[in-house]
C-alpha atoms as a PDB file:
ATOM      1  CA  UNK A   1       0.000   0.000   0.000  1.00  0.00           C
ATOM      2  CA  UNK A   2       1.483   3.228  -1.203  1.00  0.00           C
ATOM      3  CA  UNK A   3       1.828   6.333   0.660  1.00  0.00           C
ATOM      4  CA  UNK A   4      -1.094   8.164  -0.952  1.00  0.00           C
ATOM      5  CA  UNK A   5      -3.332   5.016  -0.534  1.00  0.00           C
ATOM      6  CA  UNK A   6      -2.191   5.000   3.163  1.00  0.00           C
ATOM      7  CA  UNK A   7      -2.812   9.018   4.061  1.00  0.00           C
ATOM      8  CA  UNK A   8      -6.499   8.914   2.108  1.00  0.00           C
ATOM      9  CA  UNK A   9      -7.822   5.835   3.931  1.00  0.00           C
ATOM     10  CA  UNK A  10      -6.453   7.560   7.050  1.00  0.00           C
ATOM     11  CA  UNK A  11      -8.582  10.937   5.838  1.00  0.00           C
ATOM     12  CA  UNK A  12     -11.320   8.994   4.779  1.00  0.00           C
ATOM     13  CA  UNK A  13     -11.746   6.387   8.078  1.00  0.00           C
ATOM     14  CA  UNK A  14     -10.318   8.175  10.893  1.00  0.00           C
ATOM     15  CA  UNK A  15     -11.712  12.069  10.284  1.00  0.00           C
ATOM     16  CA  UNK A  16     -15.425  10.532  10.315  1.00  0.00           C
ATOM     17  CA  UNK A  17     -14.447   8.038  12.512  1.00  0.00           C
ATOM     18  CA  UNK A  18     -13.572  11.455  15.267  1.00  0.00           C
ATOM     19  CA  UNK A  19     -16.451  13.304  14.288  1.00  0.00           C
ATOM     20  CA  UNK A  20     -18.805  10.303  14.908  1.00  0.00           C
ATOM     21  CA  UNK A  21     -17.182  10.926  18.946  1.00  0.00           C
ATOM     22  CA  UNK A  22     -17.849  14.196  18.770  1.00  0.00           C
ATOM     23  CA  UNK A  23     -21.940  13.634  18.043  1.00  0.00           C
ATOM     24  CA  UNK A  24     -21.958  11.645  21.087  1.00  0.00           C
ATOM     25  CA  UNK A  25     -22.683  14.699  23.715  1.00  0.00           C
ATOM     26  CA  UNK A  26     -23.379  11.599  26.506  1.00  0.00           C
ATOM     27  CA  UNK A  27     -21.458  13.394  30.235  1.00  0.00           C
ATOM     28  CA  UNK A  28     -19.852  16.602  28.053  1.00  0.00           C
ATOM     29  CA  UNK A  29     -18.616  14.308  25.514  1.00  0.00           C
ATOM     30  CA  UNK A  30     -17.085  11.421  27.452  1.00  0.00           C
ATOM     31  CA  UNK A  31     -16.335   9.405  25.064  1.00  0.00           C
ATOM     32  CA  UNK A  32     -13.956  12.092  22.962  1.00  0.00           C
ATOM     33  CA  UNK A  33     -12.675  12.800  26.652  1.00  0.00           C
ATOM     34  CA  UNK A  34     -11.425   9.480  27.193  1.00  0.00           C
ATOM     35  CA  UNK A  35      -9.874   9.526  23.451  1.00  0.00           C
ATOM     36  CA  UNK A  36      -8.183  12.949  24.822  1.00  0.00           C
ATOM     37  CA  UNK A  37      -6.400  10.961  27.803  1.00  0.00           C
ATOM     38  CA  UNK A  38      -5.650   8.113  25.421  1.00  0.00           C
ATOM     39  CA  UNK A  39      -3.862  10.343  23.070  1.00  0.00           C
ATOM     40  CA  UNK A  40      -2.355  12.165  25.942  1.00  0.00           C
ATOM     41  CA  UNK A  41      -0.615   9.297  27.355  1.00  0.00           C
ATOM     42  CA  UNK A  42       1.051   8.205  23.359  1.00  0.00           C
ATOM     43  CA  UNK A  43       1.857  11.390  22.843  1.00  0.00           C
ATOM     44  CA  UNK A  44       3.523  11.955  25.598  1.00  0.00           C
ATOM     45  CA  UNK A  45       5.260   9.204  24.989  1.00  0.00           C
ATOM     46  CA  UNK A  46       6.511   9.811  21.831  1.00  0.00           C
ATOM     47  CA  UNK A  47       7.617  13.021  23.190  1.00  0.00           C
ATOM     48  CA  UNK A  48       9.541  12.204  25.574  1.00  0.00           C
ATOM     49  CA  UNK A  49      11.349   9.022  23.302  1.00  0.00           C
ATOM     50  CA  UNK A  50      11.765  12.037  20.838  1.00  0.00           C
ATOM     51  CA  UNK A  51      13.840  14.092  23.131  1.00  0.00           C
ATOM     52  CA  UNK A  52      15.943  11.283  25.234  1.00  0.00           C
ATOM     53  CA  UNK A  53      17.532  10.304  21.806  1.00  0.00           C
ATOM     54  CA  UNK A  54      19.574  13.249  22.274  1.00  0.00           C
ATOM     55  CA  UNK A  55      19.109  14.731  25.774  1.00  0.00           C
ATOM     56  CA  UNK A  56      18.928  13.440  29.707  1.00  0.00           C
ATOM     57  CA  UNK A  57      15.700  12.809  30.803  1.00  0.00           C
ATOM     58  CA  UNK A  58      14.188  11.935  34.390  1.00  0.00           C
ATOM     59  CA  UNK A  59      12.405   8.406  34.452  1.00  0.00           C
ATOM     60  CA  UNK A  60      10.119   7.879  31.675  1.00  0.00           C
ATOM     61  CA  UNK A  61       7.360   6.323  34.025  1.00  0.00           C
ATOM     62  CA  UNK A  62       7.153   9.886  36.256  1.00  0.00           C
ATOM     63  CA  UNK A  63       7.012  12.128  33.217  1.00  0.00           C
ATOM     64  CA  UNK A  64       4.779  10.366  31.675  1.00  0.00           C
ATOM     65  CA  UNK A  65       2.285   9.482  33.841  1.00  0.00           C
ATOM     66  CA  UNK A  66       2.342  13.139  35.315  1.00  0.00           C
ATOM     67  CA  UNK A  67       1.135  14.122  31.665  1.00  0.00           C
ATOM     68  CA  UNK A  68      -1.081  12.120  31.326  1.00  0.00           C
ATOM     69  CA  UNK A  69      -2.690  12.867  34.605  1.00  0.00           C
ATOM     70  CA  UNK A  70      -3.209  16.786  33.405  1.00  0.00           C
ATOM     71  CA  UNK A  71      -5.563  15.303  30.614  1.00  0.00           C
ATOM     72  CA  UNK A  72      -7.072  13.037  33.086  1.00  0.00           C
ATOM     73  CA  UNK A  73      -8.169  16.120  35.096  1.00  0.00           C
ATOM     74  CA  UNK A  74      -9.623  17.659  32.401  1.00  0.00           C
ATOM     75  CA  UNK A  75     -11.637  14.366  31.849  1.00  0.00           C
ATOM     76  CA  UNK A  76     -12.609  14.696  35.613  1.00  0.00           C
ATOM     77  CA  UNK A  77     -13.474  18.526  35.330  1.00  0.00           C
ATOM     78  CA  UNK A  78     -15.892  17.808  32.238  1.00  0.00           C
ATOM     79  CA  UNK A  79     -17.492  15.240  34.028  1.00  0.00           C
ATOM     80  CA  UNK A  80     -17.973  17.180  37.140  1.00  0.00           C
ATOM     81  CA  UNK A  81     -18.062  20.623  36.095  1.00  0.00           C
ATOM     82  CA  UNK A  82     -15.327  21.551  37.995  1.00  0.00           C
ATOM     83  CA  UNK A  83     -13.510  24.694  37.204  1.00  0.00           C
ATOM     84  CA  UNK A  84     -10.475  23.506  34.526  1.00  0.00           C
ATOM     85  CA  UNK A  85      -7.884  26.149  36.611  1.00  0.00           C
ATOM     86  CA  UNK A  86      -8.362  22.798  38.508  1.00  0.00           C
ATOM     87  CA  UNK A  87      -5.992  21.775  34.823  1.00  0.00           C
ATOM     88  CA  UNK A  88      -3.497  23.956  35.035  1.00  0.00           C
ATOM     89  CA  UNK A  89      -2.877  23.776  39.349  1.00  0.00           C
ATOM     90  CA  UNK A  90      -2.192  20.264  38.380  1.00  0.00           C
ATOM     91  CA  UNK A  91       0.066  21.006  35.753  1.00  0.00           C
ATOM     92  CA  UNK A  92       2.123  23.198  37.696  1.00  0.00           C
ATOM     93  CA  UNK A  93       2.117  20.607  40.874  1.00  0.00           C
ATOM     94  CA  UNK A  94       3.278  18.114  38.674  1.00  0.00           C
ATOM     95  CA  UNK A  95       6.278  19.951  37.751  1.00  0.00           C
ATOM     96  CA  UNK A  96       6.977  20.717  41.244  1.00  0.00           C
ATOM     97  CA  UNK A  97       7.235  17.243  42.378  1.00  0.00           C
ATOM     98  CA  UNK A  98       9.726  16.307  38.927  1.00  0.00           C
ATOM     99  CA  UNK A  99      11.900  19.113  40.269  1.00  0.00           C
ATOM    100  CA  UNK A 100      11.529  17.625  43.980  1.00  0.00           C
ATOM    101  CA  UNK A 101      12.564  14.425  42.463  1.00  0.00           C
ATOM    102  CA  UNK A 102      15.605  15.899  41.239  1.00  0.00           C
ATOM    103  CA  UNK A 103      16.677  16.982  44.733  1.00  0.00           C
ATOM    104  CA  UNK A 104      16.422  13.495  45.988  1.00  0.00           C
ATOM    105  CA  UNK A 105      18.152  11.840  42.861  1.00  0.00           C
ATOM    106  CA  UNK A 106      20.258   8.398  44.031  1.00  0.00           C
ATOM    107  CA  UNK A 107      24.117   9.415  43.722  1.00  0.00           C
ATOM    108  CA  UNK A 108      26.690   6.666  42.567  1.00  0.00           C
ATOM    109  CA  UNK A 109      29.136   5.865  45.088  1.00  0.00           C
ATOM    110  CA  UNK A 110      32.091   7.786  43.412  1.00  0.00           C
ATOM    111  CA  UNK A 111      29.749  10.609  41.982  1.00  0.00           C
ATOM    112  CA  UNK A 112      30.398  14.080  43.443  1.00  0.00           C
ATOM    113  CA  UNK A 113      27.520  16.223  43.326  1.00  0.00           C
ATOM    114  CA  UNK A 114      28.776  18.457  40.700  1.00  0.00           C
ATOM    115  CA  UNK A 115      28.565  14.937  38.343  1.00  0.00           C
ATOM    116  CA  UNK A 116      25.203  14.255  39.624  1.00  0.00           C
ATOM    117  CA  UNK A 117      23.573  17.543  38.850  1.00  0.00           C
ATOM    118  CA  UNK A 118      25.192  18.408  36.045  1.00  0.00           C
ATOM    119  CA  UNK A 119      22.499  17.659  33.299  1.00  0.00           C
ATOM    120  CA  UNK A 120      19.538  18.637  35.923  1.00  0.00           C
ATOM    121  CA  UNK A 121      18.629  21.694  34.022  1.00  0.00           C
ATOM    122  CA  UNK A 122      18.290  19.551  30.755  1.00  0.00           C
ATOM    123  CA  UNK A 123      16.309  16.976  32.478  1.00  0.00           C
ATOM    124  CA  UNK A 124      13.865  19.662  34.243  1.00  0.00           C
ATOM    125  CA  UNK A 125      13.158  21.772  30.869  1.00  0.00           C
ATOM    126  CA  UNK A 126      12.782  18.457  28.974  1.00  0.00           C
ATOM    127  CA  UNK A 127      10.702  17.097  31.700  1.00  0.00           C
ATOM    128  CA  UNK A 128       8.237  20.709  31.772  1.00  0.00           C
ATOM    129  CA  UNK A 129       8.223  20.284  27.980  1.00  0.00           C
ATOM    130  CA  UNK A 130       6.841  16.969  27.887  1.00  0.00           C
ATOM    131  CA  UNK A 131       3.884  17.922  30.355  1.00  0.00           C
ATOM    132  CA  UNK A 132       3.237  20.679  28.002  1.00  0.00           C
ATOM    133  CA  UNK A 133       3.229  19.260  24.713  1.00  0.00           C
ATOM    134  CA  UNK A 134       2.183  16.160  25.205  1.00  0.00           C
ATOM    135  CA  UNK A 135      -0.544  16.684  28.115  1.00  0.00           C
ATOM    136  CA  UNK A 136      -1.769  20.571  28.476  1.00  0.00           C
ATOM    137  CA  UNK A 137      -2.360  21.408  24.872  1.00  0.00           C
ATOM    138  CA  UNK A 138      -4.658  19.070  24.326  1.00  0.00           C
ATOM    139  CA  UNK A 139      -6.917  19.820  27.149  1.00  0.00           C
ATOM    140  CA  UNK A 140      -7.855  22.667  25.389  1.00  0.00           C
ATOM    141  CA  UNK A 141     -10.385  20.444  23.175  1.00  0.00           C
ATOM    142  CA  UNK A 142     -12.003  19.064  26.635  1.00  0.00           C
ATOM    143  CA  UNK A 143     -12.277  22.857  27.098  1.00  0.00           C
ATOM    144  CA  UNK A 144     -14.423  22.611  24.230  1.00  0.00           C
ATOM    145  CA  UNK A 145     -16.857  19.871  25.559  1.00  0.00           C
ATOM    146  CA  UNK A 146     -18.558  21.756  28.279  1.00  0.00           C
ATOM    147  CA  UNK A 147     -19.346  24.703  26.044  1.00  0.00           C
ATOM    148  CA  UNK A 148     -23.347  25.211  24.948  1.00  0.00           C
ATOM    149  CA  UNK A 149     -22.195  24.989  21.528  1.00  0.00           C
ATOM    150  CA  UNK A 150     -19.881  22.008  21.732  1.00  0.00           C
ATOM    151  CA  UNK A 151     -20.591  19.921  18.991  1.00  0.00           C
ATOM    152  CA  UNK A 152     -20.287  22.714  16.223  1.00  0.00           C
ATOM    153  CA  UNK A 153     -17.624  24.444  18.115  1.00  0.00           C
ATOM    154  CA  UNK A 154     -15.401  20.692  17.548  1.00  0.00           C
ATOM    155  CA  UNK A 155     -16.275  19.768  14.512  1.00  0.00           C
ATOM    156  CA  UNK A 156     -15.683  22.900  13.090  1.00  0.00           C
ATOM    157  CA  UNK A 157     -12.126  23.252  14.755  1.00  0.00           C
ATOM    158  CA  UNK A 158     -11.746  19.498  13.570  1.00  0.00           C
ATOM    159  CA  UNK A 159     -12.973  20.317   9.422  1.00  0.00           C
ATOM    160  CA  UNK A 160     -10.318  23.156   9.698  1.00  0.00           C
ATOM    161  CA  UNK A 161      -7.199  21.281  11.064  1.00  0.00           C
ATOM    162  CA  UNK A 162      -7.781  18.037   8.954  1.00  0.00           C
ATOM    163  CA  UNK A 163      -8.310  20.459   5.533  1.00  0.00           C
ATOM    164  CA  UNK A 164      -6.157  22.967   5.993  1.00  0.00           C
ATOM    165  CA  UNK A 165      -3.139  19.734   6.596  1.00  0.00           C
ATOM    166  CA  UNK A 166      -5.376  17.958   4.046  1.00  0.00           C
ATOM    167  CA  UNK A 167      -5.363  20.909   1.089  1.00  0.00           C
ATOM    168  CA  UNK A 168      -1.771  22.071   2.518  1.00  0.00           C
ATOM    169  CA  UNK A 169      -0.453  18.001   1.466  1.00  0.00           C
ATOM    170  CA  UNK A 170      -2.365  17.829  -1.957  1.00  0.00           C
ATOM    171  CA  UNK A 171      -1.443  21.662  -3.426  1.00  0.00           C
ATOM    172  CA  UNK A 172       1.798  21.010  -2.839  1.00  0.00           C
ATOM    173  CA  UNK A 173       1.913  17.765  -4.179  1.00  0.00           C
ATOM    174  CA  UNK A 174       0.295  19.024  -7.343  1.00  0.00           C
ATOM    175  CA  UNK A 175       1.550  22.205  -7.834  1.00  0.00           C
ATOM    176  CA  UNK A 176       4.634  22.926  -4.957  1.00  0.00           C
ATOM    177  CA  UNK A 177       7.915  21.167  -7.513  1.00  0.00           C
ATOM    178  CA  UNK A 178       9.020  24.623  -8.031  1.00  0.00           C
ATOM    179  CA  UNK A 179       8.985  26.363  -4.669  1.00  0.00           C
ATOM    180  CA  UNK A 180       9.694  24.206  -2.073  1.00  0.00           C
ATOM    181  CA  UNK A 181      12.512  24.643   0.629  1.00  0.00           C
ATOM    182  CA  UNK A 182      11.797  27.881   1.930  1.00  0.00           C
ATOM    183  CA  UNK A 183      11.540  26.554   5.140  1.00  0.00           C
ATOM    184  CA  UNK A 184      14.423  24.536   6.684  1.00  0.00           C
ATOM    185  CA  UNK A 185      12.657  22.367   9.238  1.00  0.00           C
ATOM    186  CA  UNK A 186      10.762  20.711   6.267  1.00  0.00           C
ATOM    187  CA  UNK A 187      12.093  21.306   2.595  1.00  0.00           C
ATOM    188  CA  UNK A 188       9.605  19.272   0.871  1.00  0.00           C
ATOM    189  CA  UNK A 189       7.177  21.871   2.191  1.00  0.00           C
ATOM    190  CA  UNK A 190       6.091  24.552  -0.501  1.00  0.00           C
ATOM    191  CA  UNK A 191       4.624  27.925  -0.319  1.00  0.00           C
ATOM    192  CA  UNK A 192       1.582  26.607  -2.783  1.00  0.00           C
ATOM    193  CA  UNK A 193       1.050  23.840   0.273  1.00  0.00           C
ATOM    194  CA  UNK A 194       0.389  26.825   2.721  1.00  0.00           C
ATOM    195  CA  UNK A 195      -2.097  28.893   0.767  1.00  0.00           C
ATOM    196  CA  UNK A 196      -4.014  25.312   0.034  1.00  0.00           C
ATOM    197  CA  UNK A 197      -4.039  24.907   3.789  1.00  0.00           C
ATOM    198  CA  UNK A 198      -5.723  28.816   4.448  1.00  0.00           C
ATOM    199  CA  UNK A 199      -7.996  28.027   1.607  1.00  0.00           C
ATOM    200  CA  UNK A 200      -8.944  24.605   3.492  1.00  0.00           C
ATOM    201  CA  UNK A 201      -9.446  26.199   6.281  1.00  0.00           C
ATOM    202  CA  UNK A 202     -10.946  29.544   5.498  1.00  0.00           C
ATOM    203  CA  UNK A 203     -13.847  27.390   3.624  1.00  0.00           C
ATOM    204  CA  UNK A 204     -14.153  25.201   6.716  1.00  0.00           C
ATOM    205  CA  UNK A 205     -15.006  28.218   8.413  1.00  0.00           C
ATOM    206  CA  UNK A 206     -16.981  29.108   6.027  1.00  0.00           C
ATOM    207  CA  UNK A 207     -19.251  26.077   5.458  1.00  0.00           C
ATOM    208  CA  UNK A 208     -19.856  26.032   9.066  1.00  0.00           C
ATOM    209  CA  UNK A 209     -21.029  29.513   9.442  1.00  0.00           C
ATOM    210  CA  UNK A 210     -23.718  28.881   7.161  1.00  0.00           C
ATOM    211  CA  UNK A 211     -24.542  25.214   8.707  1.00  0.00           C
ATOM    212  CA  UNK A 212     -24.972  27.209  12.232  1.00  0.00           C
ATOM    213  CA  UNK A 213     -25.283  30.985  11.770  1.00  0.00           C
ATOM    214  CA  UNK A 214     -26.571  30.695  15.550  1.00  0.00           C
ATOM    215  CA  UNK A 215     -23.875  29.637  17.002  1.00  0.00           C
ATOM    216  CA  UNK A 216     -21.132  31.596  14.771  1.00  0.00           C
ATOM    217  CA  UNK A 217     -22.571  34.893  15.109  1.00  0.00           C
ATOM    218  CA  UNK A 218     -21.818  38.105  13.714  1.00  0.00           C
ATOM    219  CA  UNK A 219     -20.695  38.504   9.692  1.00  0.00           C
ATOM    220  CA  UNK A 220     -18.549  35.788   7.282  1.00  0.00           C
ATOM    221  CA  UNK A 221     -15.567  37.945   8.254  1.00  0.00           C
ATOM    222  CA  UNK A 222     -15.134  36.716  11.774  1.00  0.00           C
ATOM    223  CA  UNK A 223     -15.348  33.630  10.204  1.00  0.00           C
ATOM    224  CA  UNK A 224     -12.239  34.046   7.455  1.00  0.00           C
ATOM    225  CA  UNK A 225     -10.484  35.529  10.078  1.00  0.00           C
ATOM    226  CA  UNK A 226     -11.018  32.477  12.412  1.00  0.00           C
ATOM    227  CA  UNK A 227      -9.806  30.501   9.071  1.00  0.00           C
ATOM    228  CA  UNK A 228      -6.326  31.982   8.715  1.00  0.00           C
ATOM    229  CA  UNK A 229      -5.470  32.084  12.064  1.00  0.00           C
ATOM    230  CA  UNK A 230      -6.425  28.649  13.285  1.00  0.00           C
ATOM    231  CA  UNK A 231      -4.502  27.666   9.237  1.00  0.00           C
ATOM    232  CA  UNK A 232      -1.198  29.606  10.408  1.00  0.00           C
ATOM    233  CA  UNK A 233      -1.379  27.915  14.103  1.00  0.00           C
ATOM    234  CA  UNK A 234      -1.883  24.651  12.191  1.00  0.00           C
ATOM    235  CA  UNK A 235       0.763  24.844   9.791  1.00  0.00           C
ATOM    236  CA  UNK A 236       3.358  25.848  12.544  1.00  0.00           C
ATOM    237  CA  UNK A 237       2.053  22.929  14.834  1.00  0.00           C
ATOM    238  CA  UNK A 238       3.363  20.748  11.703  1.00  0.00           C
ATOM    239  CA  UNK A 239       6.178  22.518  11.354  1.00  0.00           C
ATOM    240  CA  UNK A 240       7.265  22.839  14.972  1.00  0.00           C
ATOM    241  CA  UNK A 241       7.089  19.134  15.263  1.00  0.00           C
ATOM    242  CA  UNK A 242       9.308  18.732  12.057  1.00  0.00           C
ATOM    243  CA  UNK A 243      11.852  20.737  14.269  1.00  0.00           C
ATOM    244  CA  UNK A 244      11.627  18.235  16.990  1.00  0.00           C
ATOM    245  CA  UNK A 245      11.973  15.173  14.866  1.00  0.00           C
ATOM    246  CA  UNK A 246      15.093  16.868  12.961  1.00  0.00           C
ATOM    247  CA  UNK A 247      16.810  17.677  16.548  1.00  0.00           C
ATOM    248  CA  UNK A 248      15.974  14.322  17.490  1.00  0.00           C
ATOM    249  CA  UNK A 249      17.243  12.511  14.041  1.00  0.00           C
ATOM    250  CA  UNK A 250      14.041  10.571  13.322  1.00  0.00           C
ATOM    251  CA  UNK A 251      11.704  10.939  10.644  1.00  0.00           C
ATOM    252  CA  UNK A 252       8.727  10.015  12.345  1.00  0.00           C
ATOM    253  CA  UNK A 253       7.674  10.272  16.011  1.00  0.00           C
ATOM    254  CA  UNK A 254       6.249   6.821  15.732  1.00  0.00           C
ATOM    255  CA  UNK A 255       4.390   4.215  13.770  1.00  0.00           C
ATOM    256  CA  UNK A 256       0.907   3.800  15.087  1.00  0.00           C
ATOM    257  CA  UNK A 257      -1.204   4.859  12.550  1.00  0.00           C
ATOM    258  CA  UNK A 258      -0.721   4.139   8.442  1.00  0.00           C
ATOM    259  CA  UNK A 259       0.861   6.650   6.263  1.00  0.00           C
ATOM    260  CA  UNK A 260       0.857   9.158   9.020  1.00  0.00           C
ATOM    261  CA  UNK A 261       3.908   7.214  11.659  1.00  0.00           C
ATOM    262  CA  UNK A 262       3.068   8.470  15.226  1.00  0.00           C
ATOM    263  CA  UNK A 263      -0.063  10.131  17.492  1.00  0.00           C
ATOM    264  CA  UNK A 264       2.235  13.397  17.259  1.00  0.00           C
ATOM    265  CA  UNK A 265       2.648  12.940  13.649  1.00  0.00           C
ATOM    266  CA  UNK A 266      -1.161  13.497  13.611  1.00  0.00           C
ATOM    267  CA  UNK A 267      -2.193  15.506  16.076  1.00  0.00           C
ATOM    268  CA  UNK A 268       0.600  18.055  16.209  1.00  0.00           C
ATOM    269  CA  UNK A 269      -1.525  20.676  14.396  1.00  0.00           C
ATOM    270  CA  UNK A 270      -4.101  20.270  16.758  1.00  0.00           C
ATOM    271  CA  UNK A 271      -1.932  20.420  19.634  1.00  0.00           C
ATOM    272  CA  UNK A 272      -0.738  24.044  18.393  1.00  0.00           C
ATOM    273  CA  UNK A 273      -4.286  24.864  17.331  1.00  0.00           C
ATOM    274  CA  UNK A 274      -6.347  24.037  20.120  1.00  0.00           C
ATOM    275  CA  UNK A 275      -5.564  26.998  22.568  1.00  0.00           C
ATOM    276  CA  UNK A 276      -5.782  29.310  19.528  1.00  0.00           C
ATOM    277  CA  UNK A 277      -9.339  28.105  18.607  1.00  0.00           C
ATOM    278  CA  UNK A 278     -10.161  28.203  21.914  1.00  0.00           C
ATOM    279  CA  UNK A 279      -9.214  31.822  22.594  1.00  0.00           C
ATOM    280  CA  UNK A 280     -10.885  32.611  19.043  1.00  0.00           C
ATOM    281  CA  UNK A 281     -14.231  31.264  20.305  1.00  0.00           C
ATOM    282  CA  UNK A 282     -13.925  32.642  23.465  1.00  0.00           C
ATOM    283  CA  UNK A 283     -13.305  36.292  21.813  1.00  0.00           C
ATOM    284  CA  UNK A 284     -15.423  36.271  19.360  1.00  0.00           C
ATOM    285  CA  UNK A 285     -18.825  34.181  19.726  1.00  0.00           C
ATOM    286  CA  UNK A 286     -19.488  33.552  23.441  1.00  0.00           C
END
């Protein structure tokens, strides 16, 4: 099965496959919540197997189940309708207790203290990166469950992400040969590719102003607006992720899922777009 094959039945099965979730409003969407902790947990991950190929890390079993506990209390606020500062308290305590951990790090017996310290910093930025990338951003789209307007508010944030990286992929397949390489952390990216992704995205917007003109209020231009922000925040999600993969010296972050390689092959757009999305509903129809 060829590449193309791979990436369309990926399109094709998994997009409706998430939006099928999404129409299942059962507890603020528990279903997609529990998806969100799932994801979480290979994603972080991946993350963290990313960055140990070429920098310390503390034990892979704290980091990443203290990620993957920040989605889990997002899970727990949409169930309960707790407030989701209840999110970020945790995400903060967690990295408290990976720099505690630090403090009490086992020494060898012929170790002196500046040996066993010496890569802490790395460790404790890698560490705060991992609970950030790989288990805050997403809790952004559990954010999104207790809204009134949930289900539009997701699978309109969902249509944009998966067209604009959908359009972005085809235009400059088709027509990107010529102008490609502008952009270091992925040369095989093309200038063509990013107005396709805008265009995918702008129309998602679009398309789902008119579906619910109740829910996106106001005129088609907060709408296009909407479009080319949540397409640039995509399109660097993709591209910051290239950056990690090229510091770590790995192509992929994993191979989970056909044609695509890892959960953060996927989902990095929507890890970068979530908060923006957010923030853009937040601003402009509630």
């Amino acid at each position: 099965m060829n590449k193309l094959t791979q990436r369309l039945l990926t399109f094709f099965i998994g997009l409706p496959l998430v939006i099928f979730i999404v129409y299942i409003p059962i507890y603020n969407h528990l279903p997609l919540n529990i998806l969100i902790v799932i994801v979480a947990f290979i994603s972080s991950l991946e993350a963290y197997n990313l960055i140990r190929r070429n920098s310390p890390m503390q034990p892979k079993v704290a980091v990443v189940c203290f990620s993957t506990t920040i989605a889990l209390t997002s899970l727990i606020c949409s169930l309960t309708g707790m407030d989701y500062t209840l999110v970020t308290f945790v995400f903060v305590a967690a990295f408290i207790v990976l720099m505690a951990l630090e403090i009490f790090i086992p020494a060898n017996k012929n170790e002196t203290v500046e040996e066993l310290f010496v890569d802490s910093n790395q460790k404790l930025c890698s560490s705060i990166f991992v609970l950030f990338y790989g288990g805050f951003l997403i809790t952004f789209i559990s954010r999104m469950t207790v809204l009134e307007n949930s289900i539009p508010y997701l699978i309109v944030f969902l249509m944009m992400v998966f067209i604009c990286d959908s359009l972005a992929w085809l235009f400059g397949m088709c027509f990107g040969k010529n102008n490609r390489g502008f952009v270091k952390a992925s040369p095989n990216k093309s200038i063509v590719g990013f107005i396709g992704g805008i265009i995918g995205s702008v129309l998602s917007g679009i398309l789902g102003w008119y579906i619910w003109r109740d829910v996106f209020t106001g005129s088609i231009t907060k709408m296009i607006i909407a479009g080319i922000v949540v397409a640039i925040a995509s399109i660097l999600g993709d591209l910051v992720e290239s950056v990690f993969k090229r510091s770590a010296g790995c192509k992929d972050s994993g191979n989970i899922i056909p044609g695509r390689g890892g959960i953060l092959d996927s989902i990095d757009s929507i890890l970068m777009t979530a908060p923006v999305y957010y923030l853009i509903i937040k601003l402009m129809f509630e």
